[in-house]
PDB file of N, CA and C in Angstrom:
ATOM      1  N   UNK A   1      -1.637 -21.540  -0.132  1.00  0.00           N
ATOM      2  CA  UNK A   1      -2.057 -20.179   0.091  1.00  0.00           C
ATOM      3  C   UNK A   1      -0.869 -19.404   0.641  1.00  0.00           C
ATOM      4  N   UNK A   2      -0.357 -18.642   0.151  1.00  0.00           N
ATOM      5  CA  UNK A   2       0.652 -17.143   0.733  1.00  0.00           C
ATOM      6  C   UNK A   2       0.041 -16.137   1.091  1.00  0.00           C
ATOM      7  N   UNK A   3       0.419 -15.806   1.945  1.00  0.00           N
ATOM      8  CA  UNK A   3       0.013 -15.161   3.303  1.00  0.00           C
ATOM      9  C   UNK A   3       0.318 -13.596   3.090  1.00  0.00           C
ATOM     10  N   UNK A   4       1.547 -14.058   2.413  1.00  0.00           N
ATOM     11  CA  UNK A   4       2.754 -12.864   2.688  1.00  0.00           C
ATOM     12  C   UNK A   4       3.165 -12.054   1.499  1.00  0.00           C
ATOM     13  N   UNK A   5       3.474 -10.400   1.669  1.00  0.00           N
ATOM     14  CA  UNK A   5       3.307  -9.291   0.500  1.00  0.00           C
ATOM     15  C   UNK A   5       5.103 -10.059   0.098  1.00  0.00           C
ATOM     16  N   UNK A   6       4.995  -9.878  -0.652  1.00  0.00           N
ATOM     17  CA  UNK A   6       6.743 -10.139  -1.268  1.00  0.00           C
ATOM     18  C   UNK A   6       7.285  -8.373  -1.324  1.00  0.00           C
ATOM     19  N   UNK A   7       8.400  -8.092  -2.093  1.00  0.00           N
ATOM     20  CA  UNK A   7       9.593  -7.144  -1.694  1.00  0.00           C
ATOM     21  C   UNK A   7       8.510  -6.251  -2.949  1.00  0.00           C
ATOM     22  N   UNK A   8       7.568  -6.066  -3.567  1.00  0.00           N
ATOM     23  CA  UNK A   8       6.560  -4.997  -4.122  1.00  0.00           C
ATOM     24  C   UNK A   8       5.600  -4.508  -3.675  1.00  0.00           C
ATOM     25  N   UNK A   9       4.786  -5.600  -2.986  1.00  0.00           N
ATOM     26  CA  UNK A   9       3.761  -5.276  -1.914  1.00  0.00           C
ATOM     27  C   UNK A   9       3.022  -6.040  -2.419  1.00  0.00           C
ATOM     28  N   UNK A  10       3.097  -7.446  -3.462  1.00  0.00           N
ATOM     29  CA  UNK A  10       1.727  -7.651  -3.753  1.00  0.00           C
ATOM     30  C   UNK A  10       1.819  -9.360  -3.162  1.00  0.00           C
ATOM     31  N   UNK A  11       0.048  -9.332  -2.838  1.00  0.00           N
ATOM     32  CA  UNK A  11      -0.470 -10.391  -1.858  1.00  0.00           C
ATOM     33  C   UNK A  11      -1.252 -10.875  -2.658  1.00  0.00           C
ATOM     34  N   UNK A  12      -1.174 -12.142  -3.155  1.00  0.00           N
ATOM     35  CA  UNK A  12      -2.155 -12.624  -3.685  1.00  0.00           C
ATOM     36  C   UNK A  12      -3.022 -12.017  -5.027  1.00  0.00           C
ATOM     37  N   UNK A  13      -2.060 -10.926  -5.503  1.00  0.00           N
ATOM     38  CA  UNK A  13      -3.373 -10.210  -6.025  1.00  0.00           C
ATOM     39  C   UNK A  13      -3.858  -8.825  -5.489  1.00  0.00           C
ATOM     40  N   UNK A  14      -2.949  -8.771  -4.403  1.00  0.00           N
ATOM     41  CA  UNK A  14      -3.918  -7.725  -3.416  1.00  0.00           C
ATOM     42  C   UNK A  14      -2.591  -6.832  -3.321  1.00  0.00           C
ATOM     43  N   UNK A  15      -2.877  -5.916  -4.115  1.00  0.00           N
ATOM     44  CA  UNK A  15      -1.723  -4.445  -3.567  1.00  0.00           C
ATOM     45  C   UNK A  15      -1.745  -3.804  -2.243  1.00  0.00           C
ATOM     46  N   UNK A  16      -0.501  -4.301  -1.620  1.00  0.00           N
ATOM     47  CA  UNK A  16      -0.265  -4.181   0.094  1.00  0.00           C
ATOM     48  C   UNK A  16       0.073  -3.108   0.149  1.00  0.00           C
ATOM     49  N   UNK A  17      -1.251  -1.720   0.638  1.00  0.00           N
ATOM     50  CA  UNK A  17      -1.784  -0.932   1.001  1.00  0.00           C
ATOM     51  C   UNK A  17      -1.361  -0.423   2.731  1.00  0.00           C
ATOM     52  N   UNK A  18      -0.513   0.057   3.322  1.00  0.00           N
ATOM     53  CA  UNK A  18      -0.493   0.296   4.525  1.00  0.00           C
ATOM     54  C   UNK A  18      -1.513   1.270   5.296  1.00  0.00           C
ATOM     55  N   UNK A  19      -2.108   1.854   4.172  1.00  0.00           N
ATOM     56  CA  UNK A  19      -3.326   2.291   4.795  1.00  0.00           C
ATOM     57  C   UNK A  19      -4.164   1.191   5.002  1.00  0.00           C
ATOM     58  N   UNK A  20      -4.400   0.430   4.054  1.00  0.00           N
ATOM     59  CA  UNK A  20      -5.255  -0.902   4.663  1.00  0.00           C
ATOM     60  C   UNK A  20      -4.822  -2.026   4.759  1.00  0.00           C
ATOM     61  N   UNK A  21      -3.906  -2.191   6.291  1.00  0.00           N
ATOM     62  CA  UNK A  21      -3.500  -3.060   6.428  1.00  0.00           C
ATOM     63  C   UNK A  21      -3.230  -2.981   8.462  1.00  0.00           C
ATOM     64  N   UNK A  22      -3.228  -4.009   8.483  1.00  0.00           N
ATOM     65  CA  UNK A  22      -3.149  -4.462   9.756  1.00  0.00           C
ATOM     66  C   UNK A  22      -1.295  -5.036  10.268  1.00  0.00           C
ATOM     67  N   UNK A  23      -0.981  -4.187  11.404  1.00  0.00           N
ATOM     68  CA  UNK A  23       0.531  -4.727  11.974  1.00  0.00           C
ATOM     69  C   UNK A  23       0.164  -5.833  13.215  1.00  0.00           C
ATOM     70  N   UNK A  24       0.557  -6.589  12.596  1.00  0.00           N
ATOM     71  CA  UNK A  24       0.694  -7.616  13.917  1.00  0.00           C
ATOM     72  C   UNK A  24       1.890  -8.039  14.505  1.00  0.00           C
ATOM     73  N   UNK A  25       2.418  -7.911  16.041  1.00  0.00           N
ATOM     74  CA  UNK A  25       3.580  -7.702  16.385  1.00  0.00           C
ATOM     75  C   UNK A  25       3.393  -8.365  17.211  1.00  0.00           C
ATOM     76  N   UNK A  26       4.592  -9.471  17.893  1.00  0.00           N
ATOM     77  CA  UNK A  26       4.142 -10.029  19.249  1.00  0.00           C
ATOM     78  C   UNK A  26       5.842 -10.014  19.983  1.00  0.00           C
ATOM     79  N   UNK A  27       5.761  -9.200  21.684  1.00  0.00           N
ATOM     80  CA  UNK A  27       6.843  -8.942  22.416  1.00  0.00           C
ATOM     81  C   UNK A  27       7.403 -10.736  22.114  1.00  0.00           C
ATOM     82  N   UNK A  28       8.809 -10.085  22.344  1.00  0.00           N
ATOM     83  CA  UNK A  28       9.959 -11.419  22.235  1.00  0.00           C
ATOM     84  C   UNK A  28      10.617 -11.452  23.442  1.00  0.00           C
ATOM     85  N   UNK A  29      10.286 -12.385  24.335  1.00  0.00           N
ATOM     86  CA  UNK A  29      11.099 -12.462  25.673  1.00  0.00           C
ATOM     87  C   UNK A  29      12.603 -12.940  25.519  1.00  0.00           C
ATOM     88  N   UNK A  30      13.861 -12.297  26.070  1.00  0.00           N
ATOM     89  CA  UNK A  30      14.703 -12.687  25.736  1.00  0.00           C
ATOM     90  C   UNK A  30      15.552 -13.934  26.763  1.00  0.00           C
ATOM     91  N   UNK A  31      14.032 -13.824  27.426  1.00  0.00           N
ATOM     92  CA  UNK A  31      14.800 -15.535  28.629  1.00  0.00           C
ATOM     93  C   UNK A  31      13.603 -16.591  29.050  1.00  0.00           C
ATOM     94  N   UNK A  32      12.642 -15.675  28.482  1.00  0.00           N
ATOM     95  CA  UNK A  32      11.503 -17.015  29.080  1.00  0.00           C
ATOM     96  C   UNK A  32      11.049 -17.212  27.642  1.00  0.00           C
ATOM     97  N   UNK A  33      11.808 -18.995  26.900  1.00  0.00           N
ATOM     98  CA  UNK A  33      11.152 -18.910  25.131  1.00  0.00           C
ATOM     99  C   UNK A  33       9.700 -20.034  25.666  1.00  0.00           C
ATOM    100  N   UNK A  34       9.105 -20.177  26.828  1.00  0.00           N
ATOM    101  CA  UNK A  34       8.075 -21.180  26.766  1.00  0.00           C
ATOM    102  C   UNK A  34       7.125 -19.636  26.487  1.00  0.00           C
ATOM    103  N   UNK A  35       7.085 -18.798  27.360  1.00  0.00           N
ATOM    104  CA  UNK A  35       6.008 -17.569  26.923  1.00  0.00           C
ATOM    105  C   UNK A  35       6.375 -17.409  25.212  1.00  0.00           C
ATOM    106  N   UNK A  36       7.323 -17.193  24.817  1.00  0.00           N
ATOM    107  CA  UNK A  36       7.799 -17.243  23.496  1.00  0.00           C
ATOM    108  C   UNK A  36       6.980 -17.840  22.427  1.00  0.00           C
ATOM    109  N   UNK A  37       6.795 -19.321  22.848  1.00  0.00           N
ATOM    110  CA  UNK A  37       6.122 -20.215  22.020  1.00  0.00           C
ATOM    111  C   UNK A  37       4.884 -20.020  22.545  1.00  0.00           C
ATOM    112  N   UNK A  38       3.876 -19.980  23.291  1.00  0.00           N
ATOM    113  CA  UNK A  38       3.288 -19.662  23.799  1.00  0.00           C
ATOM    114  C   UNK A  38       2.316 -18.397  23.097  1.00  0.00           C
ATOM    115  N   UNK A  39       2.954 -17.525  22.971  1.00  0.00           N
ATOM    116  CA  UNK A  39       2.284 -16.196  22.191  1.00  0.00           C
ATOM    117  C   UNK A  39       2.100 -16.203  20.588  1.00  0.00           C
ATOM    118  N   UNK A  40       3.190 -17.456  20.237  1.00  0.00           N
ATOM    119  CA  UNK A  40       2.937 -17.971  19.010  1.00  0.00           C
ATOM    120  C   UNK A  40       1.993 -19.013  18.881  1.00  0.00           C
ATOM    121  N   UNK A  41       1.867 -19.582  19.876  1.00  0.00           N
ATOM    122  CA  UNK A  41       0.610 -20.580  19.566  1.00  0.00           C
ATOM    123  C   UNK A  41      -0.432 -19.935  20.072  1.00  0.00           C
ATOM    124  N   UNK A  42      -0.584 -18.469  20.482  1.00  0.00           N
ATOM    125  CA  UNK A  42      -2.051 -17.970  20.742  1.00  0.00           C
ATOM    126  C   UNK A  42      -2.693 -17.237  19.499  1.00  0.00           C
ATOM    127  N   UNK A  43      -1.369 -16.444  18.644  1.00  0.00           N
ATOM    128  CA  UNK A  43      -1.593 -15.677  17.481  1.00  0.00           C
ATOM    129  C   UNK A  43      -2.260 -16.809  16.636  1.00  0.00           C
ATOM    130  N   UNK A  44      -1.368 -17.804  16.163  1.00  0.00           N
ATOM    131  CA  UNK A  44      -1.619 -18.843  15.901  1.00  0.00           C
ATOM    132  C   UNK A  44      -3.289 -19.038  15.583  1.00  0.00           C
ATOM    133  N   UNK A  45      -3.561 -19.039  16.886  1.00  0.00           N
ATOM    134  CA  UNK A  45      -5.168 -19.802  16.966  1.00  0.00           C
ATOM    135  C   UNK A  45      -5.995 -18.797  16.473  1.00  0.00           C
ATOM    136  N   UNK A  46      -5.567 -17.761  16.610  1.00  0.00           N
ATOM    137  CA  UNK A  46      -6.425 -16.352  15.836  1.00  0.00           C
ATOM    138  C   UNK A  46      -6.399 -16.304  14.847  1.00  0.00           C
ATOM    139  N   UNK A  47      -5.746 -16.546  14.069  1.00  0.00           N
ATOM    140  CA  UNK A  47      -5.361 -16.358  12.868  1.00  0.00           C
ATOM    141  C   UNK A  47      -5.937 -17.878  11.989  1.00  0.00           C
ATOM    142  N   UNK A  48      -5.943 -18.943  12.690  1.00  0.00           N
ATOM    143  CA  UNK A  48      -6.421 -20.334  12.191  1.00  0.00           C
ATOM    144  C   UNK A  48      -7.679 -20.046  11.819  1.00  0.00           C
ATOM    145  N   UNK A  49      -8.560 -19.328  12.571  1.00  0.00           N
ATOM    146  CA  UNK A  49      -9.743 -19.341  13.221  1.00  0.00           C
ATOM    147  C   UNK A  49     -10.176 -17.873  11.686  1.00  0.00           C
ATOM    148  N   UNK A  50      -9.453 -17.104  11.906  1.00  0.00           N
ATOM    149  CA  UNK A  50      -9.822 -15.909  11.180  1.00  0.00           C
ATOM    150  C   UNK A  50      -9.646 -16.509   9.487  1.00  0.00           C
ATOM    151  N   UNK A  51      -8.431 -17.219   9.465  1.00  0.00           N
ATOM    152  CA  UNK A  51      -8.565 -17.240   7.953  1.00  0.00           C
ATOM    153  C   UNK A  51      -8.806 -18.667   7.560  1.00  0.00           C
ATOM    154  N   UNK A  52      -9.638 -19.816   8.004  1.00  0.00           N
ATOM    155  CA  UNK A  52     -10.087 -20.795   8.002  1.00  0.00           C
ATOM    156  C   UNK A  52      -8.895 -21.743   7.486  1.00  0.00           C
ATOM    157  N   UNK A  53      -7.640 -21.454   7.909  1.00  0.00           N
ATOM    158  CA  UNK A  53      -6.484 -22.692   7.677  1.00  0.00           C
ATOM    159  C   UNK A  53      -6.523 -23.926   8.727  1.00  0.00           C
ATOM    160  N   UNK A  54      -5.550 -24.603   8.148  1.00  0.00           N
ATOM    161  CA  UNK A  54      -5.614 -26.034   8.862  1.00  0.00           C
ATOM    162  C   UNK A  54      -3.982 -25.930   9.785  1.00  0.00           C
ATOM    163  N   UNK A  55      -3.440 -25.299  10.029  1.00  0.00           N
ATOM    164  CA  UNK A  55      -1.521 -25.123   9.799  1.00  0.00           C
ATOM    165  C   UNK A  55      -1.767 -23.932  10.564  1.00  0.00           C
ATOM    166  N   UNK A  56      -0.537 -24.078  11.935  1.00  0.00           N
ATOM    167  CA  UNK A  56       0.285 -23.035  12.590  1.00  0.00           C
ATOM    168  C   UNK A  56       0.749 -21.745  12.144  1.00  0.00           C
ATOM    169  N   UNK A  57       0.221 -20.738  11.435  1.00  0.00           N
ATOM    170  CA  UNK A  57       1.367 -19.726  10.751  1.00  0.00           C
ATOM    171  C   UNK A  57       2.224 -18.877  11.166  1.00  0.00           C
ATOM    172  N   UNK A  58       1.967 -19.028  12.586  1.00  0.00           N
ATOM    173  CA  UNK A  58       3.579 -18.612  13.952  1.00  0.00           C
ATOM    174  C   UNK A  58       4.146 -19.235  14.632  1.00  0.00           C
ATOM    175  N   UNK A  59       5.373 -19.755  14.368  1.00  0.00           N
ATOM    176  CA  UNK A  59       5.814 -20.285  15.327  1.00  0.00           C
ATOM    177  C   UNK A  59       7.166 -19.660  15.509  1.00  0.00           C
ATOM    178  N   UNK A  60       8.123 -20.499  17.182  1.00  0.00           N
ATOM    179  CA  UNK A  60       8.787 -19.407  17.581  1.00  0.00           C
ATOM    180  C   UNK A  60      10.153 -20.523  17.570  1.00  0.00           C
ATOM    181  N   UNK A  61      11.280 -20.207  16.677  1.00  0.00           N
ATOM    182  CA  UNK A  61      12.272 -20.341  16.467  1.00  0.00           C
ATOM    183  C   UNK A  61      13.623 -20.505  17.660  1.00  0.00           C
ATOM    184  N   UNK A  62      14.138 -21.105  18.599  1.00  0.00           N
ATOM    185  CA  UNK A  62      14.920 -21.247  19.823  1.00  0.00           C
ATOM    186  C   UNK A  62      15.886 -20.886  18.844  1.00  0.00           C
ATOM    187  N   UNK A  63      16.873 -21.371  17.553  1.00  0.00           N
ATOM    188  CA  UNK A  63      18.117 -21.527  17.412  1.00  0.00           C
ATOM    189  C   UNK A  63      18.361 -19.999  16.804  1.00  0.00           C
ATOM    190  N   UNK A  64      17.572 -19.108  16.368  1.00  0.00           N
ATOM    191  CA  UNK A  64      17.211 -17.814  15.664  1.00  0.00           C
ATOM    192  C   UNK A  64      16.495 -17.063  16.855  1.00  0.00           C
ATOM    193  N   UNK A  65      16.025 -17.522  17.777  1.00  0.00           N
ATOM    194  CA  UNK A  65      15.483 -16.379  19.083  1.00  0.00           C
ATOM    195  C   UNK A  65      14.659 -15.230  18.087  1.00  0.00           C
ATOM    196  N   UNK A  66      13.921 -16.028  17.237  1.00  0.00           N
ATOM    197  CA  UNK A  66      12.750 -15.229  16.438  1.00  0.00           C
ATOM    198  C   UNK A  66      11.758 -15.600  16.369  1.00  0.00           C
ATOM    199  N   UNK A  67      10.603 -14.819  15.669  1.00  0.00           N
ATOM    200  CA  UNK A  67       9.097 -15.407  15.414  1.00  0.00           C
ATOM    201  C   UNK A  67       9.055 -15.976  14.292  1.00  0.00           C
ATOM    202  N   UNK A  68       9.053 -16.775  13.541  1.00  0.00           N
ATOM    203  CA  UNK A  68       8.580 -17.412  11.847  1.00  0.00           C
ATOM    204  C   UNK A  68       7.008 -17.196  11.582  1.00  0.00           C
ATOM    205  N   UNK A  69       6.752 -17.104  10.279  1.00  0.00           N
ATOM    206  CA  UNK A  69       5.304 -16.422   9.851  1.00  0.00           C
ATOM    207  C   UNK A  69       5.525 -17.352   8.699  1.00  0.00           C
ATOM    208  N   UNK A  70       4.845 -18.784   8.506  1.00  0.00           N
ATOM    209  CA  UNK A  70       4.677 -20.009   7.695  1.00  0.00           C
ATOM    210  C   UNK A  70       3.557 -19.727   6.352  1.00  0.00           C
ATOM    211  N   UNK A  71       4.155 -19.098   5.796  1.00  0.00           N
ATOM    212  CA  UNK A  71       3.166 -18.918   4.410  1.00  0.00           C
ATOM    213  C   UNK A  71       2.846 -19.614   3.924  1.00  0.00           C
ATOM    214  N   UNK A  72       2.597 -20.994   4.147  1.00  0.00           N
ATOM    215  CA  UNK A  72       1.620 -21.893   2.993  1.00  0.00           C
ATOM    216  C   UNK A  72       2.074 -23.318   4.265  1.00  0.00           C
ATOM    217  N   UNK A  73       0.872 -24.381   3.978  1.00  0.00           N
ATOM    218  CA  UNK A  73       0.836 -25.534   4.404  1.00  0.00           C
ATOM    219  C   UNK A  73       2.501 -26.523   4.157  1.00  0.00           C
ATOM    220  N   UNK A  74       3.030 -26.152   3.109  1.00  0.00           N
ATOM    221  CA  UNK A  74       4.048 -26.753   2.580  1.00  0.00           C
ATOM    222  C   UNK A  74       5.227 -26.473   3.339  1.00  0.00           C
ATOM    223  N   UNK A  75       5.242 -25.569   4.559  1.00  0.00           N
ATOM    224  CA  UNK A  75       6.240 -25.015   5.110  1.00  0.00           C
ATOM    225  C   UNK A  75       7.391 -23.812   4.308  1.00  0.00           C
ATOM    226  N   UNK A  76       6.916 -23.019   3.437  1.00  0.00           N
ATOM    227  CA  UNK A  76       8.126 -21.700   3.190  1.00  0.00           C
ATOM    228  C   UNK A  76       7.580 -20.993   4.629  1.00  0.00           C
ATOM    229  N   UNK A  77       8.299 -20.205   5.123  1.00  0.00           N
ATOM    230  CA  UNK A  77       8.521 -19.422   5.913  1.00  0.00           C
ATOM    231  C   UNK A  77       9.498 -18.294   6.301  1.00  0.00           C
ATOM    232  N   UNK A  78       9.142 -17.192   6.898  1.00  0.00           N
ATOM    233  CA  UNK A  78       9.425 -15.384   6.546  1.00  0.00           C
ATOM    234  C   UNK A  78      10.092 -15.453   8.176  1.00  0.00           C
ATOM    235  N   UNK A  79      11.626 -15.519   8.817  1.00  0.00           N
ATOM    236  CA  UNK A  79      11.704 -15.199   9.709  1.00  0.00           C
ATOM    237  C   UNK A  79      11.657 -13.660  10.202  1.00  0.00           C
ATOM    238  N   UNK A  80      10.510 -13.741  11.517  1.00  0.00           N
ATOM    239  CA  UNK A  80      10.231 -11.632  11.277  1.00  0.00           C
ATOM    240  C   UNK A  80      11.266 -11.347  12.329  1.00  0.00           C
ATOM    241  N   UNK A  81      12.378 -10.119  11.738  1.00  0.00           N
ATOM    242  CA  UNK A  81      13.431  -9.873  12.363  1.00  0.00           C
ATOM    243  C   UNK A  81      12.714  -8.648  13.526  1.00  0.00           C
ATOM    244  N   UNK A  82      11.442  -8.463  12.974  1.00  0.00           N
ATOM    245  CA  UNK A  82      11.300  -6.907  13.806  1.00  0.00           C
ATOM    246  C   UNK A  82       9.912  -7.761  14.688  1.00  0.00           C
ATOM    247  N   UNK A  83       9.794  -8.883  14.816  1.00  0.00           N
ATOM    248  CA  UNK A  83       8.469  -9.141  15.216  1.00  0.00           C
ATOM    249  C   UNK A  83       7.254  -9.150  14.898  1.00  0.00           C
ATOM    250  N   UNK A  84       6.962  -8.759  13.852  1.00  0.00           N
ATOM    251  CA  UNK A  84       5.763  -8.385  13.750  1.00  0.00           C
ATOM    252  C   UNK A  84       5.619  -8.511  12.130  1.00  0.00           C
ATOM    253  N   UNK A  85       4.496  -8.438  11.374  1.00  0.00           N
ATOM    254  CA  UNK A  85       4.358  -8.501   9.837  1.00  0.00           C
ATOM    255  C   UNK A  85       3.316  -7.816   9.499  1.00  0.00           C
ATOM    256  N   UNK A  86       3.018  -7.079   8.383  1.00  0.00           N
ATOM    257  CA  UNK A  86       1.816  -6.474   7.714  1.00  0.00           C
ATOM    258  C   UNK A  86       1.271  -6.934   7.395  1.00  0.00           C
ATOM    259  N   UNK A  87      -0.302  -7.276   7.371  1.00  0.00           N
ATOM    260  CA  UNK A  87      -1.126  -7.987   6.974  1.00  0.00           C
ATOM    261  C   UNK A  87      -2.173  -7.181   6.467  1.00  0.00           C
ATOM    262  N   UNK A  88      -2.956  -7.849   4.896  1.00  0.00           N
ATOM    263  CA  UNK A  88      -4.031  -6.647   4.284  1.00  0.00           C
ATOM    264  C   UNK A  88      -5.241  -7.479   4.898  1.00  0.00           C
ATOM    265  N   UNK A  89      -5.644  -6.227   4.837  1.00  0.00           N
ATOM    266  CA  UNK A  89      -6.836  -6.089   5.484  1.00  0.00           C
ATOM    267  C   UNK A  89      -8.121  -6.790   3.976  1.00  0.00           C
ATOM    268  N   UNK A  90      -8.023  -6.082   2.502  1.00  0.00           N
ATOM    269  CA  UNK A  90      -8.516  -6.826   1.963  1.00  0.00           C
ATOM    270  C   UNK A  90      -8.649  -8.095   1.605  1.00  0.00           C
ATOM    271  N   UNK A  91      -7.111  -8.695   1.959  1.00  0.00           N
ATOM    272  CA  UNK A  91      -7.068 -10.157   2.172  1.00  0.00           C
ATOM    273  C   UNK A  91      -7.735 -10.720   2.662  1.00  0.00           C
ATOM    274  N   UNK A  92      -8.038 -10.528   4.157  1.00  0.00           N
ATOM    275  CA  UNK A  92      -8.226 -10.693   5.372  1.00  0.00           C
ATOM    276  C   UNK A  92     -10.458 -10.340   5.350  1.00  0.00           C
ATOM    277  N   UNK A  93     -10.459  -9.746   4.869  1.00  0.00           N
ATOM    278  CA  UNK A  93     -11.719  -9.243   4.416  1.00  0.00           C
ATOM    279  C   UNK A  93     -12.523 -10.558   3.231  1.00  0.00           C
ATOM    280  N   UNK A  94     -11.980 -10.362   2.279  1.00  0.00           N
ATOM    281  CA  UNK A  94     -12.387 -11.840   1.317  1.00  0.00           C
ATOM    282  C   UNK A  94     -12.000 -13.040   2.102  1.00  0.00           C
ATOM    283  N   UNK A  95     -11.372 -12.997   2.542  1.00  0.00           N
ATOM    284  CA  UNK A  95     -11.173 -14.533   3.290  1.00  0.00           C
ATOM    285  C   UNK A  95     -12.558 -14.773   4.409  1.00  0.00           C
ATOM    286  N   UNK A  96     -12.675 -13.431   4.859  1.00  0.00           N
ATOM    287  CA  UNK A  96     -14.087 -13.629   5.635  1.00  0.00           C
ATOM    288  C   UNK A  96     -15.319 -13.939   4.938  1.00  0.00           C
ATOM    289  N   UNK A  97     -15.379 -12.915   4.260  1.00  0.00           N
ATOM    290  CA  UNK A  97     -16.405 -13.271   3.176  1.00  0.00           C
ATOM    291  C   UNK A  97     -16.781 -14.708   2.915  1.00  0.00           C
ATOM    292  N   UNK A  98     -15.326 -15.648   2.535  1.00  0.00           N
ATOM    293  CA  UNK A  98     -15.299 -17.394   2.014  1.00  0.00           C
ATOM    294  C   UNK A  98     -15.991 -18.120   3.427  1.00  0.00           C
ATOM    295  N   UNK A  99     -15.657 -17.785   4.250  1.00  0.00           N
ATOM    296  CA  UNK A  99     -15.750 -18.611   5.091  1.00  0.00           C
ATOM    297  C   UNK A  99     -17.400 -18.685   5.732  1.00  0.00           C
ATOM    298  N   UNK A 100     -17.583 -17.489   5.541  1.00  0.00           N
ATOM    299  CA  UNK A 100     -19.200 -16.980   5.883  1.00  0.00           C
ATOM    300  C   UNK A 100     -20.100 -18.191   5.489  1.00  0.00           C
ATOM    301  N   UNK A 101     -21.228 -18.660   6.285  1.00  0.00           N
ATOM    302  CA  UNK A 101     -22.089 -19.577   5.630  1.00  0.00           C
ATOM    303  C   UNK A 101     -23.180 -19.091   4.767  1.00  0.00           C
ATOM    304  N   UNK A 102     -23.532 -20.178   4.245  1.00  0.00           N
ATOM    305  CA  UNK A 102     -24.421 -19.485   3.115  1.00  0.00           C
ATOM    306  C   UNK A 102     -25.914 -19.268   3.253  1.00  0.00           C
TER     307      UNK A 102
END
């Protein structure tokens, strides 16, 4: 599963819409990296939880002093230079939908 709009905007299928879409940004401490990792393993759990994955899709980089955003179980990964990534909301919407019981 990819997570992530590529350099056109498209997700899956899903034309990445900034009107409908969600910024998710998380502060980068530039001396404490345990809060660092930390805020990545909280997004993390939100995001596990929201889009019914099995896999970390933030984690926080020491040798790059960045956030990584893990697009698929297989490990590719998007280092975010600005912190933060766009996320669609219709994505994010059908994925709820799947997970819903029946």
């Amino acid at each position: 599963m990819n997570l992530l709009a590529d350099e056109t905007g498209t997700l899956l299928g899903y034309e990445l819409d900034q009107e409908n879409a969600v910024w998710i940004e998380l502060e980068r401490d530039q001396d404490n990296l345990a809060l660092n990792h930390r805020r990545a393993r909280q997004l993390s759990a939100v995001l596990m939880a929201l889009w019914g994955i099995d896999y970390a899709p933030i984690t926080f980089s020491e040798d790059k002093n960045r956030y990584r955003f893990k697009q698929s179980p297989s490990g590719s990964f998007l280092v975010l230079t600005d912190n933060g990534h766009w996320f669609s909301l219709d994505y994010m919407a059908e994925r709820a939908k799947q997970l819903e019981p029946a």
